[in-house]
N, C-alpha and C. Protein backbone atom coordinates (compact mmCIF):
# COMPACT_ATOMS: atom_id res chain seq x y z
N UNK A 1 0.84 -1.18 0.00
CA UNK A 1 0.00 0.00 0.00
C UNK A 1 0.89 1.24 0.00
N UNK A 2 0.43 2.03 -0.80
CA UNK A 2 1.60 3.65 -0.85
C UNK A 2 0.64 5.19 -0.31
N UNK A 3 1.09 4.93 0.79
CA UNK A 3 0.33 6.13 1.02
C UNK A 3 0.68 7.27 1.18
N UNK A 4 1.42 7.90 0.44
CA UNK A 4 1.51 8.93 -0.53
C UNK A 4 0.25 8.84 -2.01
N UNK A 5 0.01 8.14 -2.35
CA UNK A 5 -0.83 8.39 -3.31
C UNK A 5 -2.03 7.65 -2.98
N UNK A 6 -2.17 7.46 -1.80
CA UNK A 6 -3.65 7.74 -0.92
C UNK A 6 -3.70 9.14 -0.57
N UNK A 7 -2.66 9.81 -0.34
CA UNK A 7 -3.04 11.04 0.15
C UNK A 7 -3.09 12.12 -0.53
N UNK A 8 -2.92 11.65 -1.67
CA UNK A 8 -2.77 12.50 -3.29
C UNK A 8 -4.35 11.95 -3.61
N UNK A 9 -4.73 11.12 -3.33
CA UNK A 9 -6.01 10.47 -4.17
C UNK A 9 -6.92 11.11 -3.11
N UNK A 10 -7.11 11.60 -2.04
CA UNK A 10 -7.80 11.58 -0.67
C UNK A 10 -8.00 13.41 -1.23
N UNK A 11 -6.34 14.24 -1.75
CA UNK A 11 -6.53 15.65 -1.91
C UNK A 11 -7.53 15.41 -3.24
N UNK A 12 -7.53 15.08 -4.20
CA UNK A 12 -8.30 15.21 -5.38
C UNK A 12 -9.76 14.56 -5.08
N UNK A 13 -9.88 13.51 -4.52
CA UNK A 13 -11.33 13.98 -4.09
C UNK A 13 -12.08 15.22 -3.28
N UNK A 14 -11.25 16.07 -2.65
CA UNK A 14 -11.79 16.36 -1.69
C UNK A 14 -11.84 18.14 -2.75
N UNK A 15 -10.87 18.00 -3.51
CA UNK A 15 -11.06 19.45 -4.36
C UNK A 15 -12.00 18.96 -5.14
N UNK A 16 -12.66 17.79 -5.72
CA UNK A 16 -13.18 17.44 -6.72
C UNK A 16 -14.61 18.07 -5.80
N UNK A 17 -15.15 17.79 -4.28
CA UNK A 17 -16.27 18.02 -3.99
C UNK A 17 -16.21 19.09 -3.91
N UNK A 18 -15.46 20.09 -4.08
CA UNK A 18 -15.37 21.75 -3.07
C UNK A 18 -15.45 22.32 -4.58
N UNK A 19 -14.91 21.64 -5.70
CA UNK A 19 -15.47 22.42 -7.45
C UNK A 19 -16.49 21.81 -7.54
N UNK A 20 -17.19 20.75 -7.63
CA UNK A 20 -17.99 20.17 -8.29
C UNK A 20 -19.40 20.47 -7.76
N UNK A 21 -19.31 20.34 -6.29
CA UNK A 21 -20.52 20.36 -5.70
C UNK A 21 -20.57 21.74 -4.30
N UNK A 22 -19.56 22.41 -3.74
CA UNK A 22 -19.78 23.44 -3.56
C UNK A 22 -19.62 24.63 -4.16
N UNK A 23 -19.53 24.52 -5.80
CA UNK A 23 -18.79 25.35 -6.51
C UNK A 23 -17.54 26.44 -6.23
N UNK A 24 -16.65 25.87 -5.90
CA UNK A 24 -15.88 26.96 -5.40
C UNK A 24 -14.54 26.55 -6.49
N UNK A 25 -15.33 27.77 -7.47
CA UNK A 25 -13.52 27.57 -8.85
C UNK A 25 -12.55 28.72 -8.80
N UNK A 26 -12.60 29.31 -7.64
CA UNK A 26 -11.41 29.58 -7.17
C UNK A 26 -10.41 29.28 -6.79
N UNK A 27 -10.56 27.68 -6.64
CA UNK A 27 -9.42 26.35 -6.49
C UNK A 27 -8.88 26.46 -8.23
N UNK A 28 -9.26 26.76 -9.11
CA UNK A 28 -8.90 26.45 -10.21
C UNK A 28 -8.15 27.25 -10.73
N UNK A 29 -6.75 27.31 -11.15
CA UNK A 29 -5.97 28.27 -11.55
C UNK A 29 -5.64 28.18 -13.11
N UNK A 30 -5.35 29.37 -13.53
CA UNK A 30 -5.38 29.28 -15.01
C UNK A 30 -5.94 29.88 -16.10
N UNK A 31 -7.31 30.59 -15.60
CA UNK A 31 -8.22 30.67 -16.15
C UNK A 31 -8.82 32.16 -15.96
N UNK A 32 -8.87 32.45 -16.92
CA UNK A 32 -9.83 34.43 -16.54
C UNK A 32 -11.57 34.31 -16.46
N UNK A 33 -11.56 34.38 -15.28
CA UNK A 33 -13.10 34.05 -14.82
C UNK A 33 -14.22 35.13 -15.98
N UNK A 34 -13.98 35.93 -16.56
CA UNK A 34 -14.36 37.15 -17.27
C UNK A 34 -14.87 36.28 -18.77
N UNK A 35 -13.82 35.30 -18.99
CA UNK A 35 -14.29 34.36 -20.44
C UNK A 35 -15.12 33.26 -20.54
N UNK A 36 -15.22 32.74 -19.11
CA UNK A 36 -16.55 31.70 -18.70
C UNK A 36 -17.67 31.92 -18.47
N UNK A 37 -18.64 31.33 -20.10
CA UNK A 37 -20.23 31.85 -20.17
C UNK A 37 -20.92 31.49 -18.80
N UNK A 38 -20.35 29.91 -17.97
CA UNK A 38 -20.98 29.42 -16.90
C UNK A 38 -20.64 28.96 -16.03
N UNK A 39 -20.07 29.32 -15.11
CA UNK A 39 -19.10 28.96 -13.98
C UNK A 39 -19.71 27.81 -12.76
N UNK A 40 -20.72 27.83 -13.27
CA UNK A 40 -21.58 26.90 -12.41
C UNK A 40 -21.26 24.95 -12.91
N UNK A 41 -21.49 25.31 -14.61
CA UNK A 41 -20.89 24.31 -15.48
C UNK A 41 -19.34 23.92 -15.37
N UNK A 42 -18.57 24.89 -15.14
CA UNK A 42 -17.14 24.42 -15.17
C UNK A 42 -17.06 23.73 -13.92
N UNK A 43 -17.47 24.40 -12.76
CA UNK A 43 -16.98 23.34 -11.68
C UNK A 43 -17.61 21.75 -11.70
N UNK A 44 -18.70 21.56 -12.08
CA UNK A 44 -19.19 20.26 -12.43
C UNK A 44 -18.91 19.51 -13.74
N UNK A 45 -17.55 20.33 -14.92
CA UNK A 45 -17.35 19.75 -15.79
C UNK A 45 -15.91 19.35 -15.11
N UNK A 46 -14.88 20.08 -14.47
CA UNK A 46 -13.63 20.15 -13.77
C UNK A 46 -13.94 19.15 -12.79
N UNK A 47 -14.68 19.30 -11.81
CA UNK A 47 -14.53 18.56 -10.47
C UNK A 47 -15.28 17.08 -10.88
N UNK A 48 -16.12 17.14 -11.71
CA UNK A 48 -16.72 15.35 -11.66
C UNK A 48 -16.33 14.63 -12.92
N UNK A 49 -15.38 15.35 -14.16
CA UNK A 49 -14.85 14.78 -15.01
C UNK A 49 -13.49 14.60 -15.06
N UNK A 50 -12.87 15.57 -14.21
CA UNK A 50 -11.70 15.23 -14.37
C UNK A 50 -10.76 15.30 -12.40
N UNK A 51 -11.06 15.64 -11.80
CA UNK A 51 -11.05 15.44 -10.59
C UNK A 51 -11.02 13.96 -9.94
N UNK A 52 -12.68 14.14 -10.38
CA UNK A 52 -13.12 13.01 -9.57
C UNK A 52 -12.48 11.34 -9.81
N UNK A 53 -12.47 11.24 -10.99
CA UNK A 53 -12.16 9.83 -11.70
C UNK A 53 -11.33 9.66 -11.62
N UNK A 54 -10.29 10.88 -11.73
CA UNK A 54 -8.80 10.94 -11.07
C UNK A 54 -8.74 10.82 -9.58
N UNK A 55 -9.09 11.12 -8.97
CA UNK A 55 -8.88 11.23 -7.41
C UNK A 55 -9.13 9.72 -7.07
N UNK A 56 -10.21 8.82 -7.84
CA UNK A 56 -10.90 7.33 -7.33
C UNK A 56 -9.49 6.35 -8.42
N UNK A 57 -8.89 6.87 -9.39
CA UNK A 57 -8.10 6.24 -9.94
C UNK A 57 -6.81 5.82 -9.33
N UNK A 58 -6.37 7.49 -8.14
CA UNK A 58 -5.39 7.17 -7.79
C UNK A 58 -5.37 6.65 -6.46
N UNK A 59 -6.68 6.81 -5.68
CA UNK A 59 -6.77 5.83 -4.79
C UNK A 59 -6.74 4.50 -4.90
N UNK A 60 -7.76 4.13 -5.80
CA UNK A 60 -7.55 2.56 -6.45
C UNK A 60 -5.94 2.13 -6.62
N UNK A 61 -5.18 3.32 -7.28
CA UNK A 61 -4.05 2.73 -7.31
C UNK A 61 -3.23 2.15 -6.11
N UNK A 62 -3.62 2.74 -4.85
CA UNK A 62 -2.69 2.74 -3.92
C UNK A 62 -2.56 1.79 -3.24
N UNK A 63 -3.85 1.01 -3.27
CA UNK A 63 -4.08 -0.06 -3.00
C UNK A 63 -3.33 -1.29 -3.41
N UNK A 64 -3.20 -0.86 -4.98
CA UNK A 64 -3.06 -2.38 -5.71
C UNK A 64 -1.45 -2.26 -6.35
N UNK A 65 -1.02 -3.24 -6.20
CA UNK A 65 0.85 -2.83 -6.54
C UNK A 65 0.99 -3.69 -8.35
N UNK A 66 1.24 -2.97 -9.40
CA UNK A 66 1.35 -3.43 -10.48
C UNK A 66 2.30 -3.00 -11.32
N UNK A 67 2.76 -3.60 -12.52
CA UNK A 67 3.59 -3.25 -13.00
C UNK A 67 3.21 -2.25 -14.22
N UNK A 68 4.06 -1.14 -14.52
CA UNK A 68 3.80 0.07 -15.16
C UNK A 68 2.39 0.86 -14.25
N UNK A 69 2.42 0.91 -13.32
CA UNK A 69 1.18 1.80 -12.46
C UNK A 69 1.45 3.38 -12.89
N UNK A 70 2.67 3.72 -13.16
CA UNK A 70 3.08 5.03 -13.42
C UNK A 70 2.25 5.79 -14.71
N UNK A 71 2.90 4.83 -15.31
CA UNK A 71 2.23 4.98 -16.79
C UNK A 71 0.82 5.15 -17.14
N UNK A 72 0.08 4.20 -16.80
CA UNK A 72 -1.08 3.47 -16.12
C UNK A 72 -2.17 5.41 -15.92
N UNK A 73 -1.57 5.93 -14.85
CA UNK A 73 -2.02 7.01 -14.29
C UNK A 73 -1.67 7.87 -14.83
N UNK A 74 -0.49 8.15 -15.86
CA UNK A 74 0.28 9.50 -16.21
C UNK A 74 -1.06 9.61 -17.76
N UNK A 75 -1.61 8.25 -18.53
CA UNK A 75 -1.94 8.16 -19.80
C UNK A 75 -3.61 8.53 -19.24
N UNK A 76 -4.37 7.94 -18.05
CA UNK A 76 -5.28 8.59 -17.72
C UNK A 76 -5.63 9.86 -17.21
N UNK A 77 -4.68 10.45 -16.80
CA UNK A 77 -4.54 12.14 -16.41
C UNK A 77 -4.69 12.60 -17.50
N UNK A 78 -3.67 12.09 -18.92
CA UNK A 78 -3.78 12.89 -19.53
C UNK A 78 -5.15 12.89 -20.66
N UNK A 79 -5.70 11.63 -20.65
CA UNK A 79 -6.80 11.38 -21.49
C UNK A 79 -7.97 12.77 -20.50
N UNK A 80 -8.10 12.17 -19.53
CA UNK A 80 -9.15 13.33 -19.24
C UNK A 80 -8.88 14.90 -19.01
N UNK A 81 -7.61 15.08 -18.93
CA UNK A 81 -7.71 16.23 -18.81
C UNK A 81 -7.73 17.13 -20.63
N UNK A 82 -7.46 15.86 -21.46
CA UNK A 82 -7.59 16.50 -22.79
C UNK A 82 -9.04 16.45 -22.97
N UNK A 83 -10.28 15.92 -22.65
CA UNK A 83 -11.78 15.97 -22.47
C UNK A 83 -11.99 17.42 -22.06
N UNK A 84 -11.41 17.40 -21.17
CA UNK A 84 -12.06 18.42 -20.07
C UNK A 84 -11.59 19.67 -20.56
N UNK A 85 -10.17 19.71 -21.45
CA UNK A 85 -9.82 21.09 -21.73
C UNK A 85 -10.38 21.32 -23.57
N UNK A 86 -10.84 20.11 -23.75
CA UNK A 86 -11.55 20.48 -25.85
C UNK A 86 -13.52 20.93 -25.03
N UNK A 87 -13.75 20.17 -24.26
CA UNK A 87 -14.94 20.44 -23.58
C UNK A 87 -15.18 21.97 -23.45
N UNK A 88 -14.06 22.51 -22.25
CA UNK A 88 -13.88 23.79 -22.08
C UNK A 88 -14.25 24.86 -22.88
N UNK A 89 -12.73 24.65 -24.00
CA UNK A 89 -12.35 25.57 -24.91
C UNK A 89 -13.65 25.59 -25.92
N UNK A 90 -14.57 24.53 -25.94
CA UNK A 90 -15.88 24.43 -27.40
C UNK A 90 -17.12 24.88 -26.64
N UNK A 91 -17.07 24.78 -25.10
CA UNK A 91 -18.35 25.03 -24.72
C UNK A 91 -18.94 26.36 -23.86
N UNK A 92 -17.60 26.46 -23.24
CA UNK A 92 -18.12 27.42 -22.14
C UNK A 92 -17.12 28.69 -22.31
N UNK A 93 -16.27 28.97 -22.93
CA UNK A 93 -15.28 30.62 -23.66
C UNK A 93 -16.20 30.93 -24.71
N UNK A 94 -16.22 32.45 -24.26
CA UNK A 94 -16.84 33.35 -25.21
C UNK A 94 -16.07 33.58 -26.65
């Protein structure tokens, strides 16, 4: 068990509920709040698409000891966070 990435998986759930479901995207850096048609939408597109699945991915991981786990997690970060940023950029910028 690695718990370091229980406690990496434990932080991303816990930002995933504070964007997703208390809306608070002031956790979210990056971004000029002035170009988002719906800020209500981003935290529930950020926190339950790409947060969340991440946060339960890397818990799952911590659990289970396998070979290439690195990889494993580096190719799912990046799959969703490329969702979440063509999502973004097509749906919710003026």
């Amino acid at each position: 068990m690695d718990y370091g990435l229980l406690v990496i998986g434990i932080a991303l759930l816990l930002v995933s509920y504070l964007v997703a479901v208390k809306k608070q995207t002031w956790l979210l850096a990056g971004f000029n709040e002035k170009m988002i048609k719906n800020k209500s939408l981003l935290g529930i597109v950020t926190g339950g698409i790409f947060f969340l699945p991440l946060g339960l991915l890397v818990v799952v991981n911590s659990f289970i000891d396998y070979p290439y786990e690195l990889t494993v997690l580096i190719i799912a970060m990046l799959i969703l966070l490329t969702i979440v940023y063509v999502f973004i950029n097509r749906r919710l910028l003026d």
